[in-house]
C-alpha atoms as a PDB file:
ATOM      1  CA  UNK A   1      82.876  69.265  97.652  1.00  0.00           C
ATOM      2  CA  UNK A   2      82.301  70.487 101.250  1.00  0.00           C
ATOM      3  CA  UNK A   3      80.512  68.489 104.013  1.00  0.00           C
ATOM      4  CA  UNK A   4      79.876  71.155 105.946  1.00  0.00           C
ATOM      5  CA  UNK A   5      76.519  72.056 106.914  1.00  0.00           C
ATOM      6  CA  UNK A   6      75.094  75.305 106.289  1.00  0.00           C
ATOM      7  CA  UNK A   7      75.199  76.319 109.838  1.00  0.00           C
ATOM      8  CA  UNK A   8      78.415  75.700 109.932  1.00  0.00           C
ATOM      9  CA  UNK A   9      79.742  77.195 106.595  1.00  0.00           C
ATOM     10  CA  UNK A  10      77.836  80.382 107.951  1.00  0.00           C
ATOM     11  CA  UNK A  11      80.843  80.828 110.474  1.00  0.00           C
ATOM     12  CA  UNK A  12      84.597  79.894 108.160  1.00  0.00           C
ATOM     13  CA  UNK A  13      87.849  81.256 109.100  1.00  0.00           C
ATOM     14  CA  UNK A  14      89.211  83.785 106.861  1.00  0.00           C
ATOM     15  CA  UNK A  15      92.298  82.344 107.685  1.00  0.00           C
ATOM     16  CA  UNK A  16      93.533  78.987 108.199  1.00  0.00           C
ATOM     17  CA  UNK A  17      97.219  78.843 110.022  1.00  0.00           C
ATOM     18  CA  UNK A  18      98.524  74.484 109.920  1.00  0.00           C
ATOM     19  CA  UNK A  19     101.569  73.488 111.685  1.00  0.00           C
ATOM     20  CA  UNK A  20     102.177  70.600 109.607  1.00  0.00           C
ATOM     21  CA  UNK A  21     103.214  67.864 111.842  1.00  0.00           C
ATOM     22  CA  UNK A  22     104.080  64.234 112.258  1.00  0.00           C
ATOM     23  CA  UNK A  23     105.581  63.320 108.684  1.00  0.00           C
ATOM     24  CA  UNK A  24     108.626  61.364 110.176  1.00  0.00           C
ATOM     25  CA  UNK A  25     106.342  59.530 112.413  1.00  0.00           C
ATOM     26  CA  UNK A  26     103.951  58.552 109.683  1.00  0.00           C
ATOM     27  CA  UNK A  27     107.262  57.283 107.753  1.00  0.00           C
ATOM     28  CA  UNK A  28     108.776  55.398 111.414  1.00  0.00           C
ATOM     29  CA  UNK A  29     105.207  53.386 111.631  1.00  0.00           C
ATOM     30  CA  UNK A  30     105.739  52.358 108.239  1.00  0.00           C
ATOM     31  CA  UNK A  31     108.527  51.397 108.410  1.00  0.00           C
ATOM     32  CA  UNK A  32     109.657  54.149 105.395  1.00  0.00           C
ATOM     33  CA  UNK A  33     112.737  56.213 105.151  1.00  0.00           C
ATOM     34  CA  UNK A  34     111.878  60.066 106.530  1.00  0.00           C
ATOM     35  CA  UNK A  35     112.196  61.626 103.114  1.00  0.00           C
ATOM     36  CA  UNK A  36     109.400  59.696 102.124  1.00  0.00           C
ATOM     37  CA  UNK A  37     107.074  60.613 104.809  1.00  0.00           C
ATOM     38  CA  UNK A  38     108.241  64.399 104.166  1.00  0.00           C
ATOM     39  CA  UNK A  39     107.094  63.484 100.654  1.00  0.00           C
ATOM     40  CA  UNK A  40     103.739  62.117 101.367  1.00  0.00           C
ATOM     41  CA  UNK A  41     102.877  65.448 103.929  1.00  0.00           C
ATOM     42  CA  UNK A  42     103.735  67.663 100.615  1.00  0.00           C
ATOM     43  CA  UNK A  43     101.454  65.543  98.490  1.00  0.00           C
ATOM     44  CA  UNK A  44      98.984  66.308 101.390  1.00  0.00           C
ATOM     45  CA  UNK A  45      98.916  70.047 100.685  1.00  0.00           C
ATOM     46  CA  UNK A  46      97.141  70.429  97.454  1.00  0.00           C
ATOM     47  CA  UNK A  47      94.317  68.738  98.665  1.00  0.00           C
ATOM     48  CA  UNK A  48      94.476  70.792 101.567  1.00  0.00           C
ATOM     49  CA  UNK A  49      94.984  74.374  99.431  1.00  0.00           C
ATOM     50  CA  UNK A  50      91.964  73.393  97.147  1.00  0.00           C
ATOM     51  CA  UNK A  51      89.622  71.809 100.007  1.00  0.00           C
ATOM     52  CA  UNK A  52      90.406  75.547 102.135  1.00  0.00           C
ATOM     53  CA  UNK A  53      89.753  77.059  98.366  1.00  0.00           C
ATOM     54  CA  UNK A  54      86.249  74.997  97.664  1.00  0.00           C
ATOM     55  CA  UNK A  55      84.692  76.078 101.469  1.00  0.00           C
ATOM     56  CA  UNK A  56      85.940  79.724 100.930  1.00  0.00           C
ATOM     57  CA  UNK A  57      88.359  80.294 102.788  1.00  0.00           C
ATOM     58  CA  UNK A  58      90.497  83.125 101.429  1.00  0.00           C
ATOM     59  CA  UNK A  59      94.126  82.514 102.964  1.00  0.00           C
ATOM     60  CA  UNK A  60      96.089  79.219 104.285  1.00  0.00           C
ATOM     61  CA  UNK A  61      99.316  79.584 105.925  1.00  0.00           C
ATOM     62  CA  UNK A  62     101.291  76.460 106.374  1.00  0.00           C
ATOM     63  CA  UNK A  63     104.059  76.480 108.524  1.00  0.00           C
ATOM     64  CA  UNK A  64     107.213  74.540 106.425  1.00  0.00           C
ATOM     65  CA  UNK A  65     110.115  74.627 107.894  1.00  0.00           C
ATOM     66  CA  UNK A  66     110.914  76.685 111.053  1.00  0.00           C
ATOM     67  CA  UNK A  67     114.391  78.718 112.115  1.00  0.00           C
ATOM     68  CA  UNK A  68     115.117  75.197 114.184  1.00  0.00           C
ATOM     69  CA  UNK A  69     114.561  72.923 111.691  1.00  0.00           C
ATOM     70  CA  UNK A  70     118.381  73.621 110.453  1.00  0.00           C
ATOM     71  CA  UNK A  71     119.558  71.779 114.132  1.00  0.00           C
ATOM     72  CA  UNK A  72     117.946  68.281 112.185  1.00  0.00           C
ATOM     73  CA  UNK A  73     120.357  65.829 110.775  1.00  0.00           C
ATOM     74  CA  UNK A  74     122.088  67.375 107.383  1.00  0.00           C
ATOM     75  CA  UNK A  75     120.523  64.520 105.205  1.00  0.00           C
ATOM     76  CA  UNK A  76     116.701  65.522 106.287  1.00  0.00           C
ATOM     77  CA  UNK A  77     117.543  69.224 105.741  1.00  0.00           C
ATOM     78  CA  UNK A  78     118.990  68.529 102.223  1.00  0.00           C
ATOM     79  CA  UNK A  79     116.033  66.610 101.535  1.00  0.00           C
ATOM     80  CA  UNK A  80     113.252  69.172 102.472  1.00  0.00           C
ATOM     81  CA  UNK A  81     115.296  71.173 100.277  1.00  0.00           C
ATOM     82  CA  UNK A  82     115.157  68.913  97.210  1.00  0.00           C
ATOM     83  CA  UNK A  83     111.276  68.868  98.059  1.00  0.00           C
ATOM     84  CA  UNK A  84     110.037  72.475  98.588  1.00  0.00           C
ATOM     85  CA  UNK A  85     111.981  72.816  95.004  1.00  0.00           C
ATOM     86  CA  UNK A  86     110.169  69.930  93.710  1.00  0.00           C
ATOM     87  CA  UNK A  87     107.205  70.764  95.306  1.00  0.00           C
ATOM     88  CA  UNK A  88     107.247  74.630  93.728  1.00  0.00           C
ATOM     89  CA  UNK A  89     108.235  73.135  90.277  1.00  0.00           C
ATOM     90  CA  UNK A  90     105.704  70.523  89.701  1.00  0.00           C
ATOM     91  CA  UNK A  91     102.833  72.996  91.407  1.00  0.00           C
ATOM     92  CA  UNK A  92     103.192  76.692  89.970  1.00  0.00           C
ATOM     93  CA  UNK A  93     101.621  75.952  86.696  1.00  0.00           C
ATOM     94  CA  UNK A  94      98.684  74.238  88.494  1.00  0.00           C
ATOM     95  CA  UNK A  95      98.588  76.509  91.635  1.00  0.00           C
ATOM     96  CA  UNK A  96      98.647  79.638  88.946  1.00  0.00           C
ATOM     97  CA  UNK A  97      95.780  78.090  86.763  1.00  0.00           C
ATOM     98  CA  UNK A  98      93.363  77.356  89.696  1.00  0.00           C
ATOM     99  CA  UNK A  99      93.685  80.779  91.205  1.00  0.00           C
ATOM    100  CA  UNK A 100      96.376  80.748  94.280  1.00  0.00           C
ATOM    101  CA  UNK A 101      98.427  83.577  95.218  1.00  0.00           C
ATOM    102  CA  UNK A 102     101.785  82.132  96.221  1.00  0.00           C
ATOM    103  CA  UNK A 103     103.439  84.034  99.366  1.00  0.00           C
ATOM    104  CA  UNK A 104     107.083  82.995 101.005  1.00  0.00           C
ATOM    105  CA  UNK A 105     107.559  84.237 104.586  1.00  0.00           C
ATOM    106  CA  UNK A 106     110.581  83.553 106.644  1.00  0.00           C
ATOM    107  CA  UNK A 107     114.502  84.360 105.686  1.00  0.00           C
ATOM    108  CA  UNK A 108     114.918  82.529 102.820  1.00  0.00           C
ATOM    109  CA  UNK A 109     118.524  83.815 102.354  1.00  0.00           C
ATOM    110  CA  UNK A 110     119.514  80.966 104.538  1.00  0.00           C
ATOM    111  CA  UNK A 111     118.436  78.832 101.041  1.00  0.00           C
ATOM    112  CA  UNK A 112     119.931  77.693  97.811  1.00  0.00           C
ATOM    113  CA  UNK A 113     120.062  80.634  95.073  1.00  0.00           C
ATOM    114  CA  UNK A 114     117.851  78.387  92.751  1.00  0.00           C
ATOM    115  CA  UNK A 115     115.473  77.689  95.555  1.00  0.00           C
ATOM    116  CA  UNK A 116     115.372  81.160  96.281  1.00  0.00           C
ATOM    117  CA  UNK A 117     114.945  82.161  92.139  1.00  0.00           C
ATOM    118  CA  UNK A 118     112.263  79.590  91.942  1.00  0.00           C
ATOM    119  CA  UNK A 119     110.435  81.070  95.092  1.00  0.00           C
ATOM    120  CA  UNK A 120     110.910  84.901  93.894  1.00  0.00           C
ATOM    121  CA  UNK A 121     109.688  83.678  90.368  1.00  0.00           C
ATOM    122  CA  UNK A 122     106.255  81.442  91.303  1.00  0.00           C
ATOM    123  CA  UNK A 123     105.109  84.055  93.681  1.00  0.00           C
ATOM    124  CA  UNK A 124     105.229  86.811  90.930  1.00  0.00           C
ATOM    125  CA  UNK A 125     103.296  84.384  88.378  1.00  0.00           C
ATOM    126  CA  UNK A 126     100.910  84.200  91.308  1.00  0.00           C
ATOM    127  CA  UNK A 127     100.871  87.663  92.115  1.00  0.00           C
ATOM    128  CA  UNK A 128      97.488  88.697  90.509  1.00  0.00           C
ATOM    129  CA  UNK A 129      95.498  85.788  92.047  1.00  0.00           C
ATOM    130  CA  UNK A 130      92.480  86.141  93.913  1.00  0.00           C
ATOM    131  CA  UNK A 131      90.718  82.834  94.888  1.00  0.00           C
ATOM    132  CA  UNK A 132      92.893  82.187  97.614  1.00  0.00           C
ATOM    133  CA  UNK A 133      96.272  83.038  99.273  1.00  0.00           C
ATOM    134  CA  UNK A 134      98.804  80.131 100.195  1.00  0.00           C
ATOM    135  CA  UNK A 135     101.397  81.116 102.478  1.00  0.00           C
ATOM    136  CA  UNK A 136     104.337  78.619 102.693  1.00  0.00           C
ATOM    137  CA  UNK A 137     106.598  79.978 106.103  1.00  0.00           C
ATOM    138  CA  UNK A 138     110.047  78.791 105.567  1.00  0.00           C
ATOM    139  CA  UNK A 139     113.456  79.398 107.705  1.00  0.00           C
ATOM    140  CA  UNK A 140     110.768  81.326 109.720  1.00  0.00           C
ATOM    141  CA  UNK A 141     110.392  81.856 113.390  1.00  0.00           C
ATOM    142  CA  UNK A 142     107.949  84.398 115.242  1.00  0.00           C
ATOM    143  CA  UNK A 143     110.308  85.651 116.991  1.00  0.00           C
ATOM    144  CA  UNK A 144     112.662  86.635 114.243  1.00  0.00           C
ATOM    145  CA  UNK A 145     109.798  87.725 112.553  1.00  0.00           C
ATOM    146  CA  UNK A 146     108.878  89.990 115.411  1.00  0.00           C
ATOM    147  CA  UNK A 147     112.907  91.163 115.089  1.00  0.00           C
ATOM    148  CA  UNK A 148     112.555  91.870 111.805  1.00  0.00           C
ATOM    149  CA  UNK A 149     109.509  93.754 112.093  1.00  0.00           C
ATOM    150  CA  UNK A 150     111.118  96.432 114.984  1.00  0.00           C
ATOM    151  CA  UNK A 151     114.129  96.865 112.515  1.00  0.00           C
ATOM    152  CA  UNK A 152     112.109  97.473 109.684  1.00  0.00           C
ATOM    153  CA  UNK A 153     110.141 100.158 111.383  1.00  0.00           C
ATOM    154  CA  UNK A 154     113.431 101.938 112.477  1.00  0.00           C
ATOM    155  CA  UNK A 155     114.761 101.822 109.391  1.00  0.00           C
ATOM    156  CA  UNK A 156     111.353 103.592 108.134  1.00  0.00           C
ATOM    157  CA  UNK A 157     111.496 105.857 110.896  1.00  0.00           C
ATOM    158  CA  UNK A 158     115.289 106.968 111.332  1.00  0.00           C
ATOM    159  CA  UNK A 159     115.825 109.642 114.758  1.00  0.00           C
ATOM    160  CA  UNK A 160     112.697 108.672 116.056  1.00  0.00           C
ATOM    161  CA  UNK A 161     112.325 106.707 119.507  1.00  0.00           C
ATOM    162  CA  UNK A 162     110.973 103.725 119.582  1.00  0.00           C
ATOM    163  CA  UNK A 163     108.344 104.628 121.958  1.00  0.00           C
ATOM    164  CA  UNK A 164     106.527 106.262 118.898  1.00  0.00           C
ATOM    165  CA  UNK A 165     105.876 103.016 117.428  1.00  0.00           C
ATOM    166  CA  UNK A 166     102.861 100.915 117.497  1.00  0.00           C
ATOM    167  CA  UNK A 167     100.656  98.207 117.595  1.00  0.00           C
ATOM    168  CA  UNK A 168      99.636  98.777 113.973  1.00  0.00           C
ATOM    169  CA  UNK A 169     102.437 100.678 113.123  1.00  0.00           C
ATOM    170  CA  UNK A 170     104.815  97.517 113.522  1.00  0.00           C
ATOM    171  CA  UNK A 171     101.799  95.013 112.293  1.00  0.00           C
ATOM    172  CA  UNK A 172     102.272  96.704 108.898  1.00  0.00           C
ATOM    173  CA  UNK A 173     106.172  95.715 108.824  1.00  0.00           C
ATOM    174  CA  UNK A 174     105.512  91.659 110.007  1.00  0.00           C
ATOM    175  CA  UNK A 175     106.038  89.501 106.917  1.00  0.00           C
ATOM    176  CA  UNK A 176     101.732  88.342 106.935  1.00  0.00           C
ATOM    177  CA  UNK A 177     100.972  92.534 106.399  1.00  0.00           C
ATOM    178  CA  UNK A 178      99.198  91.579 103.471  1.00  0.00           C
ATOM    179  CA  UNK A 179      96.596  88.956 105.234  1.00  0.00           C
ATOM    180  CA  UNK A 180      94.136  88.974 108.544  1.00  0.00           C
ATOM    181  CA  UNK A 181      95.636  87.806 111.616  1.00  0.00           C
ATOM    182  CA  UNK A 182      94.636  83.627 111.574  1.00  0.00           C
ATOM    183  CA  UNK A 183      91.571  82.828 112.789  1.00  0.00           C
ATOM    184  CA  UNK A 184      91.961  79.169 113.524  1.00  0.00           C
ATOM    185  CA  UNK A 185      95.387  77.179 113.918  1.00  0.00           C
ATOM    186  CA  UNK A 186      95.454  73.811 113.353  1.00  0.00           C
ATOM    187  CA  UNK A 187      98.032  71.657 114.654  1.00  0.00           C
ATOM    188  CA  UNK A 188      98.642  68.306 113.430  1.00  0.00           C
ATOM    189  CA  UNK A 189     100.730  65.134 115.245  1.00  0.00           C
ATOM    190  CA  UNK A 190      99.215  65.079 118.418  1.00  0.00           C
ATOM    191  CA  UNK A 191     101.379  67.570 119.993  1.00  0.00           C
ATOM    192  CA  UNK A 192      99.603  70.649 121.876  1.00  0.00           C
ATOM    193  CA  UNK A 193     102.156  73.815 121.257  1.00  0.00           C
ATOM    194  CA  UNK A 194     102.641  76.386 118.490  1.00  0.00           C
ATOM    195  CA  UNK A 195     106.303  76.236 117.974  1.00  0.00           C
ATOM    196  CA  UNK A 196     107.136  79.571 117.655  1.00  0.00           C
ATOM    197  CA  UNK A 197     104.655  80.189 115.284  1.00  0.00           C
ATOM    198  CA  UNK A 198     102.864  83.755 114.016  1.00  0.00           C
ATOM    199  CA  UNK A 199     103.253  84.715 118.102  1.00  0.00           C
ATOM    200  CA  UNK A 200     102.243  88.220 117.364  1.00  0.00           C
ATOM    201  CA  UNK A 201      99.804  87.185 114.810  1.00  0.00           C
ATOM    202  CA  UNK A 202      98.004  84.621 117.207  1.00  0.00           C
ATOM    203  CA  UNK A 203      97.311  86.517 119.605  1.00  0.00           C
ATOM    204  CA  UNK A 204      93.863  85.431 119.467  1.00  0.00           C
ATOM    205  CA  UNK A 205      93.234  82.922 117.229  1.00  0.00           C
ATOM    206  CA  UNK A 206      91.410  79.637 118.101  1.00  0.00           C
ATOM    207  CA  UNK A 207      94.246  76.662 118.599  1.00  0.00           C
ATOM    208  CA  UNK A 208      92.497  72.976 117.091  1.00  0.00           C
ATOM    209  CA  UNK A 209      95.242  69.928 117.950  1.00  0.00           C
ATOM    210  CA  UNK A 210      94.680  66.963 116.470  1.00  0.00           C
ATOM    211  CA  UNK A 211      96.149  63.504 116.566  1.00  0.00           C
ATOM    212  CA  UNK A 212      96.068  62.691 113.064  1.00  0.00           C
ATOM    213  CA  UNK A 213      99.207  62.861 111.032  1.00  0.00           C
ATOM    214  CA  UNK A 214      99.914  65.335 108.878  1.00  0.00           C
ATOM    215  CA  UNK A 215     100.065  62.620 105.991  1.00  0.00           C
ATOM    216  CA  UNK A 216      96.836  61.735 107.368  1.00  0.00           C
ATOM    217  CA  UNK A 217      94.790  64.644 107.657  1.00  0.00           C
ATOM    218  CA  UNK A 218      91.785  64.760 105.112  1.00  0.00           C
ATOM    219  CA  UNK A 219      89.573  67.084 103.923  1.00  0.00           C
ATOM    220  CA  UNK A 220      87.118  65.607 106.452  1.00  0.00           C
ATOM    221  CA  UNK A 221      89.296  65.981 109.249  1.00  0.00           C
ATOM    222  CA  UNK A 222      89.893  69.643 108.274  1.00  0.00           C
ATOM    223  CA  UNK A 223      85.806  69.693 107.803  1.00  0.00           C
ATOM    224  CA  UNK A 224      85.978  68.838 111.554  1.00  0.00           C
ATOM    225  CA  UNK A 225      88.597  71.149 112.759  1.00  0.00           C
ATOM    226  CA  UNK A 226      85.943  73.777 110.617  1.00  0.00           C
ATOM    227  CA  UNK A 227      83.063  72.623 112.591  1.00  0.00           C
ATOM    228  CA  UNK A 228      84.563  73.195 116.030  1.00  0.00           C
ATOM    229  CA  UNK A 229      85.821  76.666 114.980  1.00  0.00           C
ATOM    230  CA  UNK A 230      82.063  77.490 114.061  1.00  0.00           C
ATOM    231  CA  UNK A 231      80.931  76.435 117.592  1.00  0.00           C
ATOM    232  CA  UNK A 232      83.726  78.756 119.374  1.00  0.00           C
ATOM    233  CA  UNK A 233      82.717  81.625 121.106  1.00  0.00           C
ATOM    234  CA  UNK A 234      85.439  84.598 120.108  1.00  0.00           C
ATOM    235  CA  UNK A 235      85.609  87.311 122.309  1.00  0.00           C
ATOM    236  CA  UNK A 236      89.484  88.847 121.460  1.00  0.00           C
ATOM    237  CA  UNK A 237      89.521  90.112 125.408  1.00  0.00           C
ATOM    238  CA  UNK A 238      85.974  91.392 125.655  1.00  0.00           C
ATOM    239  CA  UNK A 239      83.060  90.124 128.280  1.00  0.00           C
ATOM    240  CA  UNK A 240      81.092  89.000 125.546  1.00  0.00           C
ATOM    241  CA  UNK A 241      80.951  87.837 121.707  1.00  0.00           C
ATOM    242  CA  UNK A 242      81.582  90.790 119.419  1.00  0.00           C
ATOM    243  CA  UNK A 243      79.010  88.996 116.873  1.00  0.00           C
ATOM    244  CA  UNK A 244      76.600  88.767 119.603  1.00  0.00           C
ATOM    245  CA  UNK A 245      77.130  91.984 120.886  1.00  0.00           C
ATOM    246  CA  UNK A 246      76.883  93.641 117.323  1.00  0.00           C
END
């Protein structure tokens, strides 16, 4: 159940954006292999999914594995691999059952053709789900998604110059069409930067850091993370509050 207060709860993201950080470091203070913190962050998530789920938030995006991650050492890339399929296999029947939409965003060419089958399948299972919407990005940079987005409206719009395109129209060819922009990011691990993250989508979204570990980071902590959103004052480039203007 939530801890929030009602004054609080009266002001929730729509969307939650998490860079997922500091799994090797909760594994190095340990004393543990990597793979094993990288297993205890992915444990992390469903309490994550159905704590975002419980306070109403409608859409989580948690950012898995970025375009850079390939330059790690081929033994930690091998094993992410082994876990977003483990992950996906042991989750879809649950994830289905309590409501979750599954989306993939990122190129996920770059990974193996039963990752990519199990990925395809589990998000149109999920398809038809309403109670919230879990993004997992994965090979995915904003930058290429930006890329991808510009080639995907000239291939909509062949002969036309690209000075015809727009704000909107090339928002409705990004990979997150189908959600709001994020309202709050959350950033795990201490470290204060978004890592080539949703750049077009974050334009203005509220940035939280915290120094827990991803491992580490509760349902309370999020609670907290929720609290400071609800004291922020969002004006997307205006003079004043748009709620307190309205």
């Amino acid at each position: 159940m939530s801890t929030l207060q009602p004054s609080a709860t009266a002001d929730l993201p729509q969307h939650v954006a998490i860079i997922m950080d500091g799994n090797r470091r909760w594994a190095r203070q340990r004393g543990l292999p990597k793979a094993i913190g990288h297993a205890s962050g992915a444990k992390r998530v469903r309490s994550l999914v159905e704590a975002c789920s419980d306070r109403g938030i409608r859409f989580i995006t948690l950012f898995a594995f970025s375009t850079e991650n390939w330059k790690r050492p081929a033994d930690e890339v091998s094993s992410l691999m082994g876990l977003f399929l483990l992950y996906l296999q042991k989750e879809a029947s649950d994830m289905h059952a309590k409501g979750v939409r599954l989306k993939v965003i990122g190129d996920i060419s770059g990974f193996d053709a039963r990752l990519q089958k199990l990925m395809t399948n589990v998000q149109a299972m999920t398809a038809g789900n309403q109670k919230i919407t879990l993004t997992i990005a994965a090979n995915y940079g904003g930058r290429w998604d930006m890329l991808q987005a510009v080639k995907a409206w000239l291939a909509a719009h062949p002969g036309e110059p690209v000075d015809a395109a727009s704000d909107e129209s090339l928002r409705s060819h990004l990979s997150t069409a189908y959600a709001p922009d994020p309202d709050l990011l959350i950033r795990t691990g201490g470290e204060s930067r978004i890592s080539n993250f949703m750049l077009w989508q974050m334009a203005y979204t509220e940035l939280y850091f915290s120094d827990a570990l991803w491992p580490d980071f509760t349902p309370e902590a999020l609670d907290q993370a929720l609290e400071w959103y609800a004291g922020r004052d969002r004006r997307f480039g205006a003079s004043s509050s748009l709620v307190a203007a309205g």
